[in-house]
C-alpha atoms as a PDB file:
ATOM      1  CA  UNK A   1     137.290  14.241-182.642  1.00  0.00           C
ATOM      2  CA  UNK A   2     133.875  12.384-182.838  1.00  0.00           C
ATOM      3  CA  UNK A   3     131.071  15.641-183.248  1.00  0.00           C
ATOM      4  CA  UNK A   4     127.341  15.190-182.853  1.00  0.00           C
ATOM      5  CA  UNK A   5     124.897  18.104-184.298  1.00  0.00           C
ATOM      6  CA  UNK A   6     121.335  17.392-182.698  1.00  0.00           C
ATOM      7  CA  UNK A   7     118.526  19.291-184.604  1.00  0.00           C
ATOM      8  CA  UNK A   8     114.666  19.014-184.825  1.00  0.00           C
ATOM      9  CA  UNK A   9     114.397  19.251-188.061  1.00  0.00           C
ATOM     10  CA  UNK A  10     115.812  18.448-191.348  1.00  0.00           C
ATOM     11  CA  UNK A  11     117.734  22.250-192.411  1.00  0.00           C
ATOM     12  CA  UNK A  12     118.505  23.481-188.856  1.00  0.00           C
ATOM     13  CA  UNK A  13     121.486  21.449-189.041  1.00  0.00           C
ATOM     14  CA  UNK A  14     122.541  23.753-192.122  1.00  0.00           C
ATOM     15  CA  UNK A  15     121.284  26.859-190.818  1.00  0.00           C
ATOM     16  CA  UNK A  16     122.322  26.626-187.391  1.00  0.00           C
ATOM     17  CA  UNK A  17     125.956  25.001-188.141  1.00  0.00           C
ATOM     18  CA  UNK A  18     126.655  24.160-191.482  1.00  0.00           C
ATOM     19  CA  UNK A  19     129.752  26.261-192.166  1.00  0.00           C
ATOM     20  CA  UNK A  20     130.847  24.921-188.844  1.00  0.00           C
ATOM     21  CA  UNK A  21     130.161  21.132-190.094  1.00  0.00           C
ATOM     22  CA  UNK A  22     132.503  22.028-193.181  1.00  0.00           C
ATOM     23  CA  UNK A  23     135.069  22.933-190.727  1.00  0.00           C
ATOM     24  CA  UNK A  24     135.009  20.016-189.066  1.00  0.00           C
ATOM     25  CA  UNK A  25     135.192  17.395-192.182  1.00  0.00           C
ATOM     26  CA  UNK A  26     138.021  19.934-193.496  1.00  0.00           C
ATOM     27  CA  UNK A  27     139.939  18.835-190.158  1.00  0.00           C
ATOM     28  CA  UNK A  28     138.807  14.993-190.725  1.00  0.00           C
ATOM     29  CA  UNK A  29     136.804  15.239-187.491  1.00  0.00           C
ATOM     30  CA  UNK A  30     134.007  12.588-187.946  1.00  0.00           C
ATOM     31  CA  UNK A  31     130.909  14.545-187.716  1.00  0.00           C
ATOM     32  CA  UNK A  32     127.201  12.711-187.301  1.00  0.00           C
ATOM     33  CA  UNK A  33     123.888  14.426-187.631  1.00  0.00           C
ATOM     34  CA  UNK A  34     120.850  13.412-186.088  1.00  0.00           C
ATOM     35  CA  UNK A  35     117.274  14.962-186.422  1.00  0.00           C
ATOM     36  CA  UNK A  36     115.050  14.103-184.204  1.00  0.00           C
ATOM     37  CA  UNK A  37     111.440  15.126-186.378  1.00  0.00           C
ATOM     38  CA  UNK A  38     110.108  15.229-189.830  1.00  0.00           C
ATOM     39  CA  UNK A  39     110.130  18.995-190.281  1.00  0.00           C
ATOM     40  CA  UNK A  40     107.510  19.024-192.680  1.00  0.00           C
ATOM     41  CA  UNK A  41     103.806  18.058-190.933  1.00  0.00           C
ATOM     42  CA  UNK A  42     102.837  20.954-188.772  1.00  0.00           C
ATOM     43  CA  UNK A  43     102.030  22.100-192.044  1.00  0.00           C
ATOM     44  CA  UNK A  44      98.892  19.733-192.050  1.00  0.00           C
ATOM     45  CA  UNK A  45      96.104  18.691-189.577  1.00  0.00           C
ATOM     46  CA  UNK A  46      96.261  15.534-187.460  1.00  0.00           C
ATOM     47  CA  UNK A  47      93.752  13.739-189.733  1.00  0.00           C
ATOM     48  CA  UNK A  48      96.185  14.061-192.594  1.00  0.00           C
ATOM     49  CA  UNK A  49      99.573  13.235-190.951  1.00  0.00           C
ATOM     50  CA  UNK A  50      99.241   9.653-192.087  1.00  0.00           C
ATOM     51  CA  UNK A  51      97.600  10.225-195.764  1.00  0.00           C
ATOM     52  CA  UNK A  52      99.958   9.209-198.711  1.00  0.00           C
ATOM     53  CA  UNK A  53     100.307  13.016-199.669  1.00  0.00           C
ATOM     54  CA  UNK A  54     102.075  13.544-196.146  1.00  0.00           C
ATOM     55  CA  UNK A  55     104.231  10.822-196.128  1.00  0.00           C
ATOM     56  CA  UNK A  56     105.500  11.174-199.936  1.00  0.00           C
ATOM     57  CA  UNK A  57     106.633  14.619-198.528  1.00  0.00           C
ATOM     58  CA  UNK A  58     108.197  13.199-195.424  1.00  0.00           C
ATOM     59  CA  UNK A  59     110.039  10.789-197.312  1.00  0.00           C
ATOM     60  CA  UNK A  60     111.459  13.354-200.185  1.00  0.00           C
ATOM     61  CA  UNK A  61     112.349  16.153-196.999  1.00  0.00           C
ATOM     62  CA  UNK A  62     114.547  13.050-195.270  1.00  0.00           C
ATOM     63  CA  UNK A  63     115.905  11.697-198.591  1.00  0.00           C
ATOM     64  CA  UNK A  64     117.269  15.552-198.817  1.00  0.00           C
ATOM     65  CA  UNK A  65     118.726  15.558-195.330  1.00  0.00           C
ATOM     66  CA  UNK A  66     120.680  12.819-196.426  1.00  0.00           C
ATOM     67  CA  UNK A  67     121.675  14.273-199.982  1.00  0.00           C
ATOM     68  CA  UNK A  68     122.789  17.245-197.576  1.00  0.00           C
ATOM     69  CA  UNK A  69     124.763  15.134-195.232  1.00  0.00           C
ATOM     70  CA  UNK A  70     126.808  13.847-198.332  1.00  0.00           C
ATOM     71  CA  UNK A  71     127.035  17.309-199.516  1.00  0.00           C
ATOM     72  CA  UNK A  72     128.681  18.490-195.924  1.00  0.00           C
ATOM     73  CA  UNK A  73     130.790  15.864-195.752  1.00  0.00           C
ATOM     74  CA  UNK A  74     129.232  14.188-192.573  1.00  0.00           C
ATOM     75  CA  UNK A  75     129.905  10.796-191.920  1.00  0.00           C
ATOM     76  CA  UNK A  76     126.420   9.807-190.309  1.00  0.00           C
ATOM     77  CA  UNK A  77     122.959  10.707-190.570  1.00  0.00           C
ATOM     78  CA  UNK A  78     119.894   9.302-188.470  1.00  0.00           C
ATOM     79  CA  UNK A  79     116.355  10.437-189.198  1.00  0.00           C
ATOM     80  CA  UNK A  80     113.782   9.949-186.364  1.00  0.00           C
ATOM     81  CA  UNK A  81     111.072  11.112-188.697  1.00  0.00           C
ATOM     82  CA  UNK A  82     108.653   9.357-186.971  1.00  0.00           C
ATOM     83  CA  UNK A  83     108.395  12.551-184.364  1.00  0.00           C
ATOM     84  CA  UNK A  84     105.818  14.620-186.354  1.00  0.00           C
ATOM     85  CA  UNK A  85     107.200  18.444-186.733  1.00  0.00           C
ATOM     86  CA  UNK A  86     105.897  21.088-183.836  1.00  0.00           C
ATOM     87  CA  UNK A  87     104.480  18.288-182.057  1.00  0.00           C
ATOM     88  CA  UNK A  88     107.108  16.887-179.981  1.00  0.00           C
ATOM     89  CA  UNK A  89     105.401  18.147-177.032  1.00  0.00           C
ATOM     90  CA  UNK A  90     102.686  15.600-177.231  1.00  0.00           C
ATOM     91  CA  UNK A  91     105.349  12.492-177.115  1.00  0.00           C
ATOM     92  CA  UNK A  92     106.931  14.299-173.627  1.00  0.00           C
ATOM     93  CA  UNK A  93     110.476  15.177-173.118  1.00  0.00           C
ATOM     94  CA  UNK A  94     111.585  12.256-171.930  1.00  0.00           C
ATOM     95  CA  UNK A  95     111.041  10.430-175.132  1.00  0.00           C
ATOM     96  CA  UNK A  96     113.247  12.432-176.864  1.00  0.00           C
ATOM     97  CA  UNK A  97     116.214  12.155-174.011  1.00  0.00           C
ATOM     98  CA  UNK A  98     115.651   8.340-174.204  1.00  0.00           C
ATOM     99  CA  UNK A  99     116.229   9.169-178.101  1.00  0.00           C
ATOM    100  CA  UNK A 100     119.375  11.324-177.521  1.00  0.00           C
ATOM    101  CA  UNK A 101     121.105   8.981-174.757  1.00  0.00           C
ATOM    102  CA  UNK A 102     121.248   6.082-177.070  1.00  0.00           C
ATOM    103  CA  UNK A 103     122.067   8.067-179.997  1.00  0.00           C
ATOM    104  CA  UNK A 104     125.703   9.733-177.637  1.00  0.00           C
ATOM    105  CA  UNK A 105     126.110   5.601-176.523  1.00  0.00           C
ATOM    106  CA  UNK A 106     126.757   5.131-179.702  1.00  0.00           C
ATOM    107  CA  UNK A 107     128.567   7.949-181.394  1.00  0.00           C
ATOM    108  CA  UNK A 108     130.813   8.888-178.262  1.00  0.00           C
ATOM    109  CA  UNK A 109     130.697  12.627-179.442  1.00  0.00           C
ATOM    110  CA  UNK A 110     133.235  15.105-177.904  1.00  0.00           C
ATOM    111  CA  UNK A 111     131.191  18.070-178.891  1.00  0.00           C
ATOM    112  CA  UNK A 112     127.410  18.342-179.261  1.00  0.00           C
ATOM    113  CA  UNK A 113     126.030  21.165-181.101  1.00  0.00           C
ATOM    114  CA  UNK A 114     121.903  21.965-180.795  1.00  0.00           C
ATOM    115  CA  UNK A 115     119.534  24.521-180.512  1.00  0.00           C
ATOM    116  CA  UNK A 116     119.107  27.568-178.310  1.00  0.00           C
ATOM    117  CA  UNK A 117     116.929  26.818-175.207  1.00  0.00           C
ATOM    118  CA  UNK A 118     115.308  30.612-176.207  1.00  0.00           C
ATOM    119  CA  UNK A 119     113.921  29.742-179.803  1.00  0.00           C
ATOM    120  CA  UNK A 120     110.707  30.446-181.136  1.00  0.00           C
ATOM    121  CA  UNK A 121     109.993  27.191-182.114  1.00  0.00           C
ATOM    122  CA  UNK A 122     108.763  24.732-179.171  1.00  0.00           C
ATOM    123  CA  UNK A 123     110.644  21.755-180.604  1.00  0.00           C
ATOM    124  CA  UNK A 124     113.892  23.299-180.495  1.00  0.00           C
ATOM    125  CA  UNK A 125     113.879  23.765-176.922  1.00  0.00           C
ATOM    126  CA  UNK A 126     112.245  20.290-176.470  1.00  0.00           C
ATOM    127  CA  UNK A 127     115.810  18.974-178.423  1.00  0.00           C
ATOM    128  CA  UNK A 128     117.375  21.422-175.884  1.00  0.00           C
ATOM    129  CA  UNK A 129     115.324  20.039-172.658  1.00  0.00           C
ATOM    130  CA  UNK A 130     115.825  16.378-173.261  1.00  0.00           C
ATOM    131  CA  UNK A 131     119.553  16.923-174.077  1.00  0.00           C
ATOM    132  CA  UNK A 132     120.422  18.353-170.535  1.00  0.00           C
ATOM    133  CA  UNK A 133     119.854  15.266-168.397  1.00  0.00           C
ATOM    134  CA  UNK A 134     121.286  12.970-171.390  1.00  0.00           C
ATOM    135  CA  UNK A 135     124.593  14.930-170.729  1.00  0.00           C
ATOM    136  CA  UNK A 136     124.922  15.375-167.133  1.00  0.00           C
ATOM    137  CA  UNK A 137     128.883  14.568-166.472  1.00  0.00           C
ATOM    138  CA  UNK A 138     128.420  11.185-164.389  1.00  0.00           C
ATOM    139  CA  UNK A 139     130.656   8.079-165.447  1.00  0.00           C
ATOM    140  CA  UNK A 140     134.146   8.149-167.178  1.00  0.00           C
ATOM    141  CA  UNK A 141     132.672   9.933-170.432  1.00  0.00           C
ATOM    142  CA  UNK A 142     131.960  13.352-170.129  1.00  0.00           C
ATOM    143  CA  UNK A 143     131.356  15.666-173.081  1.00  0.00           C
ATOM    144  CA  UNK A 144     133.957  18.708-173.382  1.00  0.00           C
ATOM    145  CA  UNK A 145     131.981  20.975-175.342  1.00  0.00           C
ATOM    146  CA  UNK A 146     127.959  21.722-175.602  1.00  0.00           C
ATOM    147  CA  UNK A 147     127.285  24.272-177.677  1.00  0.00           C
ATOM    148  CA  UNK A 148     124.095  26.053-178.816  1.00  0.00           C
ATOM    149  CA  UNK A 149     123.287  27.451-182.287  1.00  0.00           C
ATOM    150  CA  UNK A 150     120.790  30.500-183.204  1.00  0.00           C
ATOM    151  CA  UNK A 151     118.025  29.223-186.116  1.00  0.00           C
ATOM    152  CA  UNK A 152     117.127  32.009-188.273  1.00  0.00           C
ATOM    153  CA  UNK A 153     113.624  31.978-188.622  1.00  0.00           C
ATOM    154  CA  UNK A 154     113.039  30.694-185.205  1.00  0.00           C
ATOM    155  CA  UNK A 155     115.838  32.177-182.687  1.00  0.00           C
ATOM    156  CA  UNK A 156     114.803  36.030-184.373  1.00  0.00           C
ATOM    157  CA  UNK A 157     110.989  35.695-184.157  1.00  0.00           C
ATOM    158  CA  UNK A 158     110.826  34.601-180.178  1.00  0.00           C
ATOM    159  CA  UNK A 159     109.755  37.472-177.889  1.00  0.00           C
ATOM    160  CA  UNK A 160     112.899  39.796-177.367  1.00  0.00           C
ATOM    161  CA  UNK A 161     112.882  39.507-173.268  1.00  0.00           C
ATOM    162  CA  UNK A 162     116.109  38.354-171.385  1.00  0.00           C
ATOM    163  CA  UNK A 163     115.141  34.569-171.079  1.00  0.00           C
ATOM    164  CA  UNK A 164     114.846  33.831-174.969  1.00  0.00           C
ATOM    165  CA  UNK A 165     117.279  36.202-176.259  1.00  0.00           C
ATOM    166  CA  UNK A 166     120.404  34.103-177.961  1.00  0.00           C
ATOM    167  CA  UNK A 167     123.866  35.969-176.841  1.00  0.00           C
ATOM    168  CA  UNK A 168     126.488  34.363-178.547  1.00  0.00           C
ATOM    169  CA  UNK A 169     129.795  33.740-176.957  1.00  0.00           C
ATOM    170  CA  UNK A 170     131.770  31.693-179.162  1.00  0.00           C
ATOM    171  CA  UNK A 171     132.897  32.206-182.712  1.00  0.00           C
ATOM    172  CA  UNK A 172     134.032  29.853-185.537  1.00  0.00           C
ATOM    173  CA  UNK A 173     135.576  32.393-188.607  1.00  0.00           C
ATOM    174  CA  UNK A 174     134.467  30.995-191.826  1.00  0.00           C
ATOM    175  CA  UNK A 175     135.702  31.923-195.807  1.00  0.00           C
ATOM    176  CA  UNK A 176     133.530  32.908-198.152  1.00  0.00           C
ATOM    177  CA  UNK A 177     133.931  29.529-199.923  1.00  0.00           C
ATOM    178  CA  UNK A 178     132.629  27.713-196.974  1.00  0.00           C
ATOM    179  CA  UNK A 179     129.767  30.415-196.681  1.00  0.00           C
ATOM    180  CA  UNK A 180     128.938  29.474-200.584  1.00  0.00           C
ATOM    181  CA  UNK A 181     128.415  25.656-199.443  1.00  0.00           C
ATOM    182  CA  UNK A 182     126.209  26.516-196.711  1.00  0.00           C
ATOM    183  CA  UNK A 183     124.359  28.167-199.176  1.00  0.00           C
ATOM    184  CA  UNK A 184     124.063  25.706-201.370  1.00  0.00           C
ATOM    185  CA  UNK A 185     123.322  23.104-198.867  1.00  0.00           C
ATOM    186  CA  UNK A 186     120.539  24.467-198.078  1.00  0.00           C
ATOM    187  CA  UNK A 187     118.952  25.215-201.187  1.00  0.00           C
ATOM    188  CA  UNK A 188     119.522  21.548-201.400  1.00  0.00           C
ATOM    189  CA  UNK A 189     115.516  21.792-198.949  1.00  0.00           C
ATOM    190  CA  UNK A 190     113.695  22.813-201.998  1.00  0.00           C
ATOM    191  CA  UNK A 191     110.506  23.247-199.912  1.00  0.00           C
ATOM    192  CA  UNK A 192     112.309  25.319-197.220  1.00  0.00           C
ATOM    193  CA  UNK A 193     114.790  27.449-199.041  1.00  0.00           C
ATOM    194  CA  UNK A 194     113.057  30.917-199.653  1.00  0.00           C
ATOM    195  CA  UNK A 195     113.853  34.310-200.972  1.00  0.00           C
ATOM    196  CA  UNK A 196     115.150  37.115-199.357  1.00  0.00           C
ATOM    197  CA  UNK A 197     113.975  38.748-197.499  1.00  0.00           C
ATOM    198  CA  UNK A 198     113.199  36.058-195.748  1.00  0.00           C
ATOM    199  CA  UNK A 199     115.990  34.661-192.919  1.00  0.00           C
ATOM    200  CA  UNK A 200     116.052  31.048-195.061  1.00  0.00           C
ATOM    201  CA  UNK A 201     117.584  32.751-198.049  1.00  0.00           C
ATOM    202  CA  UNK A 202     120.689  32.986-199.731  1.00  0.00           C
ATOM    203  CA  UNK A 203     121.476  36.791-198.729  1.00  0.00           C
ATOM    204  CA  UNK A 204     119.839  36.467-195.479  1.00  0.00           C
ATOM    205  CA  UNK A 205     122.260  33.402-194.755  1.00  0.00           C
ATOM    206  CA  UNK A 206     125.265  35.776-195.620  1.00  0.00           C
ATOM    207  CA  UNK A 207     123.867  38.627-194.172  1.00  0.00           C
ATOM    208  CA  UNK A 208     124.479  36.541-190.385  1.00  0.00           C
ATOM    209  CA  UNK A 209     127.310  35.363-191.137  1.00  0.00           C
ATOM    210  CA  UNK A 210     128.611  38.515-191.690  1.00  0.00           C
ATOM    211  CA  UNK A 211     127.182  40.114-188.779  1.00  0.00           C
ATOM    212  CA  UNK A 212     128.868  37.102-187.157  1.00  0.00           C
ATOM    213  CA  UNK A 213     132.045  38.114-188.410  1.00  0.00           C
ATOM    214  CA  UNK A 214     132.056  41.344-187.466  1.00  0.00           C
ATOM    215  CA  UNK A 215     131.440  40.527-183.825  1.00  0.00           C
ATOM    216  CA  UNK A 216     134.698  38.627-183.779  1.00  0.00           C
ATOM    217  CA  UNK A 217     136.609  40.362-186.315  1.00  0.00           C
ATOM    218  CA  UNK A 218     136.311  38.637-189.590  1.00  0.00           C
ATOM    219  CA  UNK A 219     134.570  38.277-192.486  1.00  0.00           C
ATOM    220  CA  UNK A 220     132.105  35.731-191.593  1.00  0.00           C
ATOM    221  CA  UNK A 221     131.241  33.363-188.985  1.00  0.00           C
ATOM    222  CA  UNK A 222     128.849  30.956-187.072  1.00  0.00           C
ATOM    223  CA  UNK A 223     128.099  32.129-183.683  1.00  0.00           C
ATOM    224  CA  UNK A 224     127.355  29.726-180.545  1.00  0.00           C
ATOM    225  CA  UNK A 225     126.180  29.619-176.847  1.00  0.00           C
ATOM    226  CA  UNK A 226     128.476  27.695-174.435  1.00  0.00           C
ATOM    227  CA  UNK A 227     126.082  26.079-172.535  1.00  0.00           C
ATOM    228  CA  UNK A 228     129.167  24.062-170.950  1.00  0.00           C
ATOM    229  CA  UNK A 229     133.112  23.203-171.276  1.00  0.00           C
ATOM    230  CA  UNK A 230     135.280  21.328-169.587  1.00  0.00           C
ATOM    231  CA  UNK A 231     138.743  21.810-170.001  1.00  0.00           C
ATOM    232  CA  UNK A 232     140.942  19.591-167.941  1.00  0.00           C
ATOM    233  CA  UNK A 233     144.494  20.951-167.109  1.00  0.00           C
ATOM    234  CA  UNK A 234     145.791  17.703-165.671  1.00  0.00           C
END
């Protein structure tokens, strides 16, 4: 089973589906990860985005995204780092869809994990806006599965009111040694691993999964959207 995980930034592929990536290389399901933005510049004004400073930090967060990818057990990784972070909005959606389409030509994923159209963070639900019409089910390969993910630090901190709000309907159980990677992975993102209690920390990463897992009846777990499924009976 071919799996794509489509994320804005390098560490919302860990936080938003890392246990679940384990999973899948446990299985030998060939998993590829592909981040569509730096995930480091919106710290800085436009006038610096191109200063050595910036792009010395650019290049160590996307050397870590791969170290992670390794890590995980993923068999692909593709970096658009080019996209600077909280400012897809001023390349247009489309750019990103053009981005994604030739990215799922090439990978032929049967299940494509993202963000939640409800996050706080506007390039998340870019990622989720250009995927849409790069998956509508026309021609002989349709994807089965198209799932979205919650980002703590970003799903949480939207505006609680019925449009944003992430209500998971889809569990994957996960051991505590799996929970322990995903930890670990992500303190892999020196500069965005943080300490509790903030929702990028060790205890704050087992503190959802746990929550998780009590919403389906285990320990832990990674929860999920279905945004859609196709399950053909013939």
């Amino acid at each position: 089973m071919n799996v794509l995980v489509l994320a804005a930034h390098p560490d919302d592929e860990v936080l938003g589906c890392g246990g679940t990536i384990i999973k899948h290389v446990e299985r030998d399901d060939e998993v590829s990860i592909v981040i569509l933005g730096d995930g480091i510049t919106s710290r800085y004004e436009m006038e610096e985005l191109n200063t050595k400073k910036v792009r010395e930090e650019v290049k160590i967060i996307t050397e870590q995204s791969k170290e992670v990818t390794k890590f995980l057990g993923a068999k692909y990784i593709k970096n658009y780092n080019d996209n600077f972070c909280v400012r897809f909005d001023t390349k247009g959606t489309l750019h990103f869809t053009h981005i994604i389409e030739d990215e799922i030509r090439k990978l032929c994923p049967d299940i494509i994990y993202t963000h939640h159209h409800g996050d706080n963070n506007k390039d998340h639900r870019i990622v989720f806006e250009a995927l849409m019409p790069a998956v509508r089910p026309v021609g002989e390969k349709r994807i089965s599965q198209i799932l979205s993910f919650e980002t703590p630090s970003s799903t949480e901190w939207n505006a609680q009111i019925t449009k944003n709000v992430f209500l998971p309907n889809y569990f994957i159980p996960l051991e505590r040694k799996t929970i322990d990677k995903k930890i670990k992975a992500m303190s892999l993102y020196s500069t965005e691993f943080r300490t509790f209690p903030h929702p990028r920390s060790s205890k704050a990463i087992e503190s959802v999964a746990r929550y998780r897992g009590i919403m389906c009846g285990y320990e832990y777990a990674e929860a999920f959207s279905v945004v859609r499924e196709i399950n053909d009976l013939s």
